[in-house]
C-alpha atoms as a PDB file:
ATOM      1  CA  UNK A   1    -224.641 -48.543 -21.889  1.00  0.00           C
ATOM      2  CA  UNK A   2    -227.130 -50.858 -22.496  1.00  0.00           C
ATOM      3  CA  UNK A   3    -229.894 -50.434 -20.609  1.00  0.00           C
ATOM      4  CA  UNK A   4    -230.744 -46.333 -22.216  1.00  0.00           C
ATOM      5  CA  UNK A   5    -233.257 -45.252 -19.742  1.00  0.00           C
ATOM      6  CA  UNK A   6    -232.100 -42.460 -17.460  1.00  0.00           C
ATOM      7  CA  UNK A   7    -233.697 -40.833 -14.812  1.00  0.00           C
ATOM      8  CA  UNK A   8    -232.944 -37.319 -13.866  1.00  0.00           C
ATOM      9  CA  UNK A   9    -234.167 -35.212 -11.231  1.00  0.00           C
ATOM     10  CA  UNK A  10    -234.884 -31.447 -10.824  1.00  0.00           C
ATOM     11  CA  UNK A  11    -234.862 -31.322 -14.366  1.00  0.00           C
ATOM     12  CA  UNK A  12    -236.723 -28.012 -14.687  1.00  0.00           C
ATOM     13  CA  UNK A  13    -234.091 -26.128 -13.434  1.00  0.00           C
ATOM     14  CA  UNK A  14    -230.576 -24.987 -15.299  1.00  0.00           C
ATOM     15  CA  UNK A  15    -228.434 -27.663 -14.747  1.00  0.00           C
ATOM     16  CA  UNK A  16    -231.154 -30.431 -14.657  1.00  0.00           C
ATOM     17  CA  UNK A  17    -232.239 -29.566 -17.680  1.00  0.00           C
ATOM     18  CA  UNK A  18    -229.504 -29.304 -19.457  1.00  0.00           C
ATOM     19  CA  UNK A  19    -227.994 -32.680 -17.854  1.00  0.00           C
ATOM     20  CA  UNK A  20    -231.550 -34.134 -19.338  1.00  0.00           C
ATOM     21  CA  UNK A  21    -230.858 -32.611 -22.581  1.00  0.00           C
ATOM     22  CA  UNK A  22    -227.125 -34.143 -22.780  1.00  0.00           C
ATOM     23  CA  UNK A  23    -228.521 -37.158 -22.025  1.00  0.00           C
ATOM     24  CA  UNK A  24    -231.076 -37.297 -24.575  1.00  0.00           C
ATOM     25  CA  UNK A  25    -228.868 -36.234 -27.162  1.00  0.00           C
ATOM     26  CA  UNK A  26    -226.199 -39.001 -26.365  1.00  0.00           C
ATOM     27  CA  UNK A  27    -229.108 -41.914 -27.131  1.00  0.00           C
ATOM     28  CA  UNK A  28    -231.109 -42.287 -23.733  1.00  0.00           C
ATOM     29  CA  UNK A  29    -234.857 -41.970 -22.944  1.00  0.00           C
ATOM     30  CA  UNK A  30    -234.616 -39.778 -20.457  1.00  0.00           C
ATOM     31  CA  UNK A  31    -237.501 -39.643 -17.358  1.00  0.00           C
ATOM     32  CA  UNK A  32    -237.509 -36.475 -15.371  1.00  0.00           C
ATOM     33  CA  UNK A  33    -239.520 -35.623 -12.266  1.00  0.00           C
ATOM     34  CA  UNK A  34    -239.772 -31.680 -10.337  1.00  0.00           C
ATOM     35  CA  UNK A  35    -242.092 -29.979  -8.943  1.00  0.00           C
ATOM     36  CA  UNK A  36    -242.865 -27.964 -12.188  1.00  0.00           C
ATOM     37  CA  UNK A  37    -243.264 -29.390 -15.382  1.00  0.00           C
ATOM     38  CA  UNK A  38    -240.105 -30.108 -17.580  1.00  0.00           C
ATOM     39  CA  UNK A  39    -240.125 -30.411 -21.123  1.00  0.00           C
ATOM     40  CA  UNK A  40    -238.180 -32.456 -24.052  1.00  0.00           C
ATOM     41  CA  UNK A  41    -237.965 -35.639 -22.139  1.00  0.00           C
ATOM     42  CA  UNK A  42    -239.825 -39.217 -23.044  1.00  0.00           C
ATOM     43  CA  UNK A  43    -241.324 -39.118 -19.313  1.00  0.00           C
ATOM     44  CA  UNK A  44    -242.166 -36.341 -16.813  1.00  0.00           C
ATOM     45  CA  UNK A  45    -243.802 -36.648 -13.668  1.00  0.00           C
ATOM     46  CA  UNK A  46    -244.754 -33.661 -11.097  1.00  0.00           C
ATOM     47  CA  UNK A  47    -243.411 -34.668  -7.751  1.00  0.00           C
ATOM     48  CA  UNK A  48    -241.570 -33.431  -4.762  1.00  0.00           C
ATOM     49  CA  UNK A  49    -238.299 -35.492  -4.181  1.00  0.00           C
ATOM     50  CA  UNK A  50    -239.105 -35.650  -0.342  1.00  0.00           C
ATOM     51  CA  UNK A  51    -242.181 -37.944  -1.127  1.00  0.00           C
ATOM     52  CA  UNK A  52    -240.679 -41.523  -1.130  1.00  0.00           C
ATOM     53  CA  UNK A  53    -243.789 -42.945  -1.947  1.00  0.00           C
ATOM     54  CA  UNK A  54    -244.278 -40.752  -5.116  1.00  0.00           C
ATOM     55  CA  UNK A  55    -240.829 -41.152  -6.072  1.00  0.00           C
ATOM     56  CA  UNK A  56    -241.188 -45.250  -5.955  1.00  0.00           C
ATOM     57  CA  UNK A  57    -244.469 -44.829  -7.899  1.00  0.00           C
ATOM     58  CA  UNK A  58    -242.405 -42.257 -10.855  1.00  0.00           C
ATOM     59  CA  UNK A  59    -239.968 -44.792 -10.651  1.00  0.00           C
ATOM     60  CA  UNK A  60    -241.754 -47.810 -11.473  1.00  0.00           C
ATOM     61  CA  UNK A  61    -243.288 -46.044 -14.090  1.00  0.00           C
ATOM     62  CA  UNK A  62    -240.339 -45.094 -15.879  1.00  0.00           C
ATOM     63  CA  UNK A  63    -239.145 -48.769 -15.897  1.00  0.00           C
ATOM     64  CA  UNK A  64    -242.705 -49.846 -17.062  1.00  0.00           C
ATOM     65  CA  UNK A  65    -243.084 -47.754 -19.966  1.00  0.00           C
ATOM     66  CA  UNK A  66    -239.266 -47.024 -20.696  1.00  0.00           C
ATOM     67  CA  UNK A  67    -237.665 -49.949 -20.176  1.00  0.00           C
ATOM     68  CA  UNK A  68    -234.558 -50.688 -17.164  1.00  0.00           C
ATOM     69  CA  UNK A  69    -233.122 -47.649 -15.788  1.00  0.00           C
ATOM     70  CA  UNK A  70    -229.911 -47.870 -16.242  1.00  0.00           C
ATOM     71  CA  UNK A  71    -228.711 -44.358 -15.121  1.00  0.00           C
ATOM     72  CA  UNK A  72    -229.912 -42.043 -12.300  1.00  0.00           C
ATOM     73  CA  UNK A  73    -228.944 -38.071 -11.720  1.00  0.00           C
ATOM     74  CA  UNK A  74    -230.082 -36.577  -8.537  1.00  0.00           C
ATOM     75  CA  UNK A  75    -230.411 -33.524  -9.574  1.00  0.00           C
ATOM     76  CA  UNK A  76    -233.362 -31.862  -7.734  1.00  0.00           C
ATOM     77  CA  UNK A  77    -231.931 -29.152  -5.178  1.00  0.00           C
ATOM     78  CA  UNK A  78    -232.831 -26.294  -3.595  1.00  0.00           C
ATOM     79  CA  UNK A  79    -231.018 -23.699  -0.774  1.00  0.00           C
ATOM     80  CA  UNK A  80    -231.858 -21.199   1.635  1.00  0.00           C
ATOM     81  CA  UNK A  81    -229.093 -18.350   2.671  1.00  0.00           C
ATOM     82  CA  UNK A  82    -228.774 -16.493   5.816  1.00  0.00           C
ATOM     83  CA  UNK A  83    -226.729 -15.731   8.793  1.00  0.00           C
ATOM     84  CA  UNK A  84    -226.454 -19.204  10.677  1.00  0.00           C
ATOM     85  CA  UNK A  85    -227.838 -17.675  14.093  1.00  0.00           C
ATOM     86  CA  UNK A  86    -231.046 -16.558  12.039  1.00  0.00           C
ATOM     87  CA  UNK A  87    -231.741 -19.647  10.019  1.00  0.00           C
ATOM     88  CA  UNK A  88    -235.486 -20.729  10.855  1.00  0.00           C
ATOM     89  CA  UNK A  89    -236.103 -24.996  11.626  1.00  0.00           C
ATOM     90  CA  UNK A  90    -238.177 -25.163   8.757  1.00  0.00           C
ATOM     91  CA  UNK A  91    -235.283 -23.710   6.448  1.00  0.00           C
ATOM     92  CA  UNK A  92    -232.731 -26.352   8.061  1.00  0.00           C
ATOM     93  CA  UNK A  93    -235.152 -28.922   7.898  1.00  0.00           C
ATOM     94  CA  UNK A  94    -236.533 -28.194   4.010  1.00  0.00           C
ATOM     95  CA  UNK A  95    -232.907 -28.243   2.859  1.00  0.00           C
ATOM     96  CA  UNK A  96    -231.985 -31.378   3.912  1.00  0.00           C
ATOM     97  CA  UNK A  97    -235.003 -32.868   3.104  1.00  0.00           C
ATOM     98  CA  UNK A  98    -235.065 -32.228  -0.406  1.00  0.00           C
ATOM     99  CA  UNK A  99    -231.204 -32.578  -1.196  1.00  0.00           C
ATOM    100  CA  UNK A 100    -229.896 -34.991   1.015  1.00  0.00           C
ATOM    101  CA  UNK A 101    -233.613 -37.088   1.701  1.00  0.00           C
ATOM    102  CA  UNK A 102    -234.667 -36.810  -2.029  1.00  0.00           C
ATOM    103  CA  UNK A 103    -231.707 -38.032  -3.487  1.00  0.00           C
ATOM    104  CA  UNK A 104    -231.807 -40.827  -0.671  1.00  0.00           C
ATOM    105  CA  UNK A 105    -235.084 -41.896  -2.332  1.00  0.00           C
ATOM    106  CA  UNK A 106    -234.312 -41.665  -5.925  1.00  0.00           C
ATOM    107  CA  UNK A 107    -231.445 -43.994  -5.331  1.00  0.00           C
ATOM    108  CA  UNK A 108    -232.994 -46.092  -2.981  1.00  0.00           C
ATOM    109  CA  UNK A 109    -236.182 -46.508  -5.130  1.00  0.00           C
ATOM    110  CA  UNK A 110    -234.005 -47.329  -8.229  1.00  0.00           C
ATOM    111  CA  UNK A 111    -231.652 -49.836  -6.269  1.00  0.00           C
ATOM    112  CA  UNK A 112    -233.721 -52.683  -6.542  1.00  0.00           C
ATOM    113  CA  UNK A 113    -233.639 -53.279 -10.484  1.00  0.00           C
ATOM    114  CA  UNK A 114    -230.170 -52.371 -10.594  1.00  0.00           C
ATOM    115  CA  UNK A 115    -229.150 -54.826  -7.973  1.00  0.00           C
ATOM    116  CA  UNK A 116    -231.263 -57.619  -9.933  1.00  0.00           C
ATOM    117  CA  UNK A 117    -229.609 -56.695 -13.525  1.00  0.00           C
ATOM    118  CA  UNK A 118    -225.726 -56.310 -11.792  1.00  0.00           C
ATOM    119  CA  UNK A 119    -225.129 -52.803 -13.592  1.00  0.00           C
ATOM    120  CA  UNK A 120    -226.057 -48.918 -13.336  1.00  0.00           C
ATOM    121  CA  UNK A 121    -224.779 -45.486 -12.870  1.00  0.00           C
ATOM    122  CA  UNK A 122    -225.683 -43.184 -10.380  1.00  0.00           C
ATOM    123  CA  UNK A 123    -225.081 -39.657 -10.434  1.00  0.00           C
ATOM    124  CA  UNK A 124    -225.371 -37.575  -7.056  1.00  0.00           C
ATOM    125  CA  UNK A 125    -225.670 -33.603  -8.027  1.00  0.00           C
ATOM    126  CA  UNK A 126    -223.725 -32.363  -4.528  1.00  0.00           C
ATOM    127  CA  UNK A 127    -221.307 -28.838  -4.874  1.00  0.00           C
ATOM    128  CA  UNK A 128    -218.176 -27.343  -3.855  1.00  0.00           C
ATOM    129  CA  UNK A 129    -219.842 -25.528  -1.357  1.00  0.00           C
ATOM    130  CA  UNK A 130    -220.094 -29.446  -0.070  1.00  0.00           C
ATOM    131  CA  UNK A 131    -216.387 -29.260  -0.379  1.00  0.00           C
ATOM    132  CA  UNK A 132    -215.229 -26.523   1.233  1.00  0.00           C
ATOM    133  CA  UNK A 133    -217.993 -24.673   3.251  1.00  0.00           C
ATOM    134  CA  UNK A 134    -218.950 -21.363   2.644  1.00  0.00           C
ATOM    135  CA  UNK A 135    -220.625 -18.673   5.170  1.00  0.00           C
ATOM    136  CA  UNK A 136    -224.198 -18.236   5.777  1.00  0.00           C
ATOM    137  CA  UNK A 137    -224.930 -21.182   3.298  1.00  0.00           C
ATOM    138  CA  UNK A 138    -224.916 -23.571   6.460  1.00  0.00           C
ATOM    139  CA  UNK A 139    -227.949 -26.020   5.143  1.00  0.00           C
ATOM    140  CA  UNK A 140    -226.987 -25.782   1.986  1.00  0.00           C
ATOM    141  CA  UNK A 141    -223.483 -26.852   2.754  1.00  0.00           C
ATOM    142  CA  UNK A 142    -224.366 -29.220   5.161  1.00  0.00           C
ATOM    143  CA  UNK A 143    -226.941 -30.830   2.599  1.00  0.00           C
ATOM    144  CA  UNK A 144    -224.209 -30.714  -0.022  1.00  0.00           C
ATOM    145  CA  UNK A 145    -221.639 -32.802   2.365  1.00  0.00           C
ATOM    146  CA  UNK A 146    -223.726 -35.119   2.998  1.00  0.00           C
ATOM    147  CA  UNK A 147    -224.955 -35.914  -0.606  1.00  0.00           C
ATOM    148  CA  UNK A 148    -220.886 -36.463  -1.069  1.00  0.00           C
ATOM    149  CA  UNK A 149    -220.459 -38.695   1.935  1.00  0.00           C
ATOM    150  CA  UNK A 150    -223.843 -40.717   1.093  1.00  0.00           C
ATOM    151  CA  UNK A 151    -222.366 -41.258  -2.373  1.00  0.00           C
ATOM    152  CA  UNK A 152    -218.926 -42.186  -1.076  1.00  0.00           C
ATOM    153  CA  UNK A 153    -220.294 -44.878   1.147  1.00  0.00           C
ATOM    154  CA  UNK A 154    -223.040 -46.234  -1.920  1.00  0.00           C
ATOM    155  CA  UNK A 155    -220.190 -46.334  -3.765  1.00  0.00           C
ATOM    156  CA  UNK A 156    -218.224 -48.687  -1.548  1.00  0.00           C
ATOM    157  CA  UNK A 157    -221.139 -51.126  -0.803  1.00  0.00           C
ATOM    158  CA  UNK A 158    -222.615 -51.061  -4.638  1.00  0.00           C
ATOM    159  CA  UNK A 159    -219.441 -51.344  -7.071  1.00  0.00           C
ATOM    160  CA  UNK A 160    -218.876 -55.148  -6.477  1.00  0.00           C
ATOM    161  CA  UNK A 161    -222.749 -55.499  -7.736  1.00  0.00           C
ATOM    162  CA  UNK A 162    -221.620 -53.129 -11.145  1.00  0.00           C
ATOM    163  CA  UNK A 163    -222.740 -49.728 -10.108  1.00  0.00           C
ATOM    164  CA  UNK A 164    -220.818 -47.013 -10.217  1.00  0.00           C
ATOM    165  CA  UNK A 165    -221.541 -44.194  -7.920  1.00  0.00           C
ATOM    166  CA  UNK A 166    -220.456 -40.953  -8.063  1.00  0.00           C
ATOM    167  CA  UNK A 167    -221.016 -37.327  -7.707  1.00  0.00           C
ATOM    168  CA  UNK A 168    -220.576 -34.102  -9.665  1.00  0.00           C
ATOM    169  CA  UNK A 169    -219.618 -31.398  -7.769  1.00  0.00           C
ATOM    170  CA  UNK A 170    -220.216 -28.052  -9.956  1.00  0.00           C
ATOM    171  CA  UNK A 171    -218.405 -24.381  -8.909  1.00  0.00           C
ATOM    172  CA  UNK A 172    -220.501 -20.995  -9.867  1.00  0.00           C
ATOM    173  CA  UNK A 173    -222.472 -22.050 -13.008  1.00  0.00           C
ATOM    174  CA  UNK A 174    -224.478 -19.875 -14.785  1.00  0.00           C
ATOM    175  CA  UNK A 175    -228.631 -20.049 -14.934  1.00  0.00           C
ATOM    176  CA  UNK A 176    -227.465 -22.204 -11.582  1.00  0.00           C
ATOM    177  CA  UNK A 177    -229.080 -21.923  -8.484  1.00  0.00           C
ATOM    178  CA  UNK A 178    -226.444 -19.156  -6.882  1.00  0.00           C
ATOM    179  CA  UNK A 179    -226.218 -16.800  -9.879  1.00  0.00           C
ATOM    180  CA  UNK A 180    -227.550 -14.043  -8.283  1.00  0.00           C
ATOM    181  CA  UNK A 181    -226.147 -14.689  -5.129  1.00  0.00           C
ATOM    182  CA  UNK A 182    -224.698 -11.901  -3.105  1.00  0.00           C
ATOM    183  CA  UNK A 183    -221.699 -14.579  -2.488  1.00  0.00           C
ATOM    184  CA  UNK A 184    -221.389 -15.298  -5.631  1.00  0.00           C
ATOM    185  CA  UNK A 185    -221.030 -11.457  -7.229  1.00  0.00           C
ATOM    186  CA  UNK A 186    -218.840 -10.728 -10.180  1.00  0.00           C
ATOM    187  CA  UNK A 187    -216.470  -8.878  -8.299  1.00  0.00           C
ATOM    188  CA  UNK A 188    -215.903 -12.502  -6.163  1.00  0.00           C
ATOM    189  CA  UNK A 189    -216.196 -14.194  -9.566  1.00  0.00           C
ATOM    190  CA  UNK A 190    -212.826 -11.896 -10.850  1.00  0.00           C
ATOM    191  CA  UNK A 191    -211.672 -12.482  -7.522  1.00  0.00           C
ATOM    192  CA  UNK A 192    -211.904 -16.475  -6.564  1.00  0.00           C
ATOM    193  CA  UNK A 193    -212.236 -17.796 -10.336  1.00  0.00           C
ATOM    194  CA  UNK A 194    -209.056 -18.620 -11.711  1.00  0.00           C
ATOM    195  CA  UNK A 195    -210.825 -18.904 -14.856  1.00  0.00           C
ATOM    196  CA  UNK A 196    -212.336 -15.400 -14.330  1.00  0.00           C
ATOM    197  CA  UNK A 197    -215.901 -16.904 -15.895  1.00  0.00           C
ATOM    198  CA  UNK A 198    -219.047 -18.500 -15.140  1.00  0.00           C
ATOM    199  CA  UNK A 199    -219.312 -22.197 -15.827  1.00  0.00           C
ATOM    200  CA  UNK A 200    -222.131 -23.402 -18.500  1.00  0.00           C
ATOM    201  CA  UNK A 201    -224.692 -26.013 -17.377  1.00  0.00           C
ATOM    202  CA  UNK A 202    -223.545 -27.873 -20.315  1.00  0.00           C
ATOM    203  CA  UNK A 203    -219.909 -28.517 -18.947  1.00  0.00           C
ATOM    204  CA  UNK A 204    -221.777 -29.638 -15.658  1.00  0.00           C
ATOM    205  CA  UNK A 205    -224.101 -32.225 -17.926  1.00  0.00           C
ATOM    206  CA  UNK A 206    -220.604 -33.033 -19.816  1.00  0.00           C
ATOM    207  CA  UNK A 207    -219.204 -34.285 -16.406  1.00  0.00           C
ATOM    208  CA  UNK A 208    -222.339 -35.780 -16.062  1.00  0.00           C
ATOM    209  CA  UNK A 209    -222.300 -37.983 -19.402  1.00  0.00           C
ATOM    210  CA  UNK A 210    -218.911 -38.953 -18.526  1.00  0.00           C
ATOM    211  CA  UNK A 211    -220.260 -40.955 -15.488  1.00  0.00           C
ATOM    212  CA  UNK A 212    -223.133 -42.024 -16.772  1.00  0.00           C
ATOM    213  CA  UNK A 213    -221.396 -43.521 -20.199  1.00  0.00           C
ATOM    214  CA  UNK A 214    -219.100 -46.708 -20.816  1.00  0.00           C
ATOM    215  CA  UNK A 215    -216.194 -44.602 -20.156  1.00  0.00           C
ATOM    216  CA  UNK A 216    -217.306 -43.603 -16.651  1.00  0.00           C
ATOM    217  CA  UNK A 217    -217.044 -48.177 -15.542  1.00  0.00           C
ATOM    218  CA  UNK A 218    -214.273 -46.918 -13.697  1.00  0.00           C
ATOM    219  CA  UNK A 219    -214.984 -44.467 -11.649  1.00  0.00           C
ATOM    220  CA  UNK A 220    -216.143 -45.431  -8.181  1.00  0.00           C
ATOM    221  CA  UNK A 221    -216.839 -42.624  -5.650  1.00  0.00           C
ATOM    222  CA  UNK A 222    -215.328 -39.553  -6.920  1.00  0.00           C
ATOM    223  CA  UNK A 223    -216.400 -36.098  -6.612  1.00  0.00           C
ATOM    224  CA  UNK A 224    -215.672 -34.180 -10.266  1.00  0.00           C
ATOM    225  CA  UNK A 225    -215.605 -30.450  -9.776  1.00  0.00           C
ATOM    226  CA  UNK A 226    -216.110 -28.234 -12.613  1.00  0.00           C
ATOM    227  CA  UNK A 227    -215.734 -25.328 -11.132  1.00  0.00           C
ATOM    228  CA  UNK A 228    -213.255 -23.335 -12.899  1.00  0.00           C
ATOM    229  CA  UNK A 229    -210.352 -23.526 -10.426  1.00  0.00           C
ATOM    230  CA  UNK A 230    -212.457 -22.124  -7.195  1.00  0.00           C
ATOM    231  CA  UNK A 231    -211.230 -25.792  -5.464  1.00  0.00           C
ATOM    232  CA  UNK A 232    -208.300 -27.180  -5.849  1.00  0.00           C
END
């Protein structure tokens, strides 16, 4: 790529940090925004995704004191489990605000310089919980299909202006966000996992660098699942 600024979100957590990390290490100055600090990249701002204003502001700055964004990873993510009957309005609504809203305003706040330079690479974080559903995960889920169908239809309307959109869909990875997980226990792991092992963030951030890279100019709206056989 030429432009070597990428931007990735939720990079304090497992898999945004170690998508940051790949990135670094394959030549870009990476910019990385949370709500908790983030170390090793060449920018870091504190801020919730849900803020658009905050996210235009990190945005700008990144492009300011970087140089053009050429790549963007919406990582930032968060869930909330529970039987569907007992899951609170503020639960729903905090869900999709931060995965499906704050990747809305990453991309949306990066769109502008992409669109004026004719190139990019956008990376949606969504899941195969997106996929294929998965019980008392409703929000989650929900969230997680709509990050997939928001990057199918960018995808559409932003290849003919050279960006590529599309998402990574990861399986049960560990130091992930459902490690731990009652759903996600090692006896379902020997079960449901062909593979019959947790994935590593860094064969997530491996998918990743795929897309982002010169290799990934041909890929337009796909969802890439590492997820060791539990989709198929």
């Amino acid at each position: 790529m030429d432009d070597l600024v990428a931007i990735v979100s939720g990079a304090s957590g497992g898999l945004g940090a170690a998508i940051a990390r790949r990135l670094a290490a394959d030549g870009f100055a990476v910019a990385t925004c949370d709500l908790v600090p983030a170390g090793g990249s060449a920018l870091h701002a504190d801020l919730d995704v849900t803020d658009s204003r905050a996210v235009g502001e990190f945005v700008a700055r990144a492009e300011r004191e970087l140089g053009p964004v050429g790549v963007v990873v919406t990582a930032a993510g968060i869930q909330r489990t529970g039987a569907s009957e007992a899951v609170a309005e503020r639960d729903w609504e905090r869900v999709l605000a931060v995965n499906l809203t704050g990747t809305w305003n990453l991309v949306q706040a990066a769109l502008p310089a992409m669109l004026a330079r004719g190139r990019g690479r956008i990376v949606t974080i969504s899941s195969e919980i997106g996929l294929g559903g998965l019980e008392r995960y409703a929000a989650y889920a929900a969230s997680k299909g709509g990050v997939i169908a928001l990057t199918k239809s960018l995808a559409r309307e932003l290849a003919p202006h050279g960006i590529c959109v599309n998402s990574v869909a990861p399986g049960p990875i560990e130091a992930g966000m459902l490690l731990g997980e009652a759903a996600y226990s090692d006896d379902w792991l020997a079960a449901h996992v062909p593979v019959g092992r947790w994935g590593r963030p860094s064969e997530v951030a491996a998918t990743v660098a795929l897309l982002a890279g010169d290799e990934g100019g041909y890929f337009v709206g796909q969802v890439l699942s590492p997820n060791g056989g539990t989709v198929i």
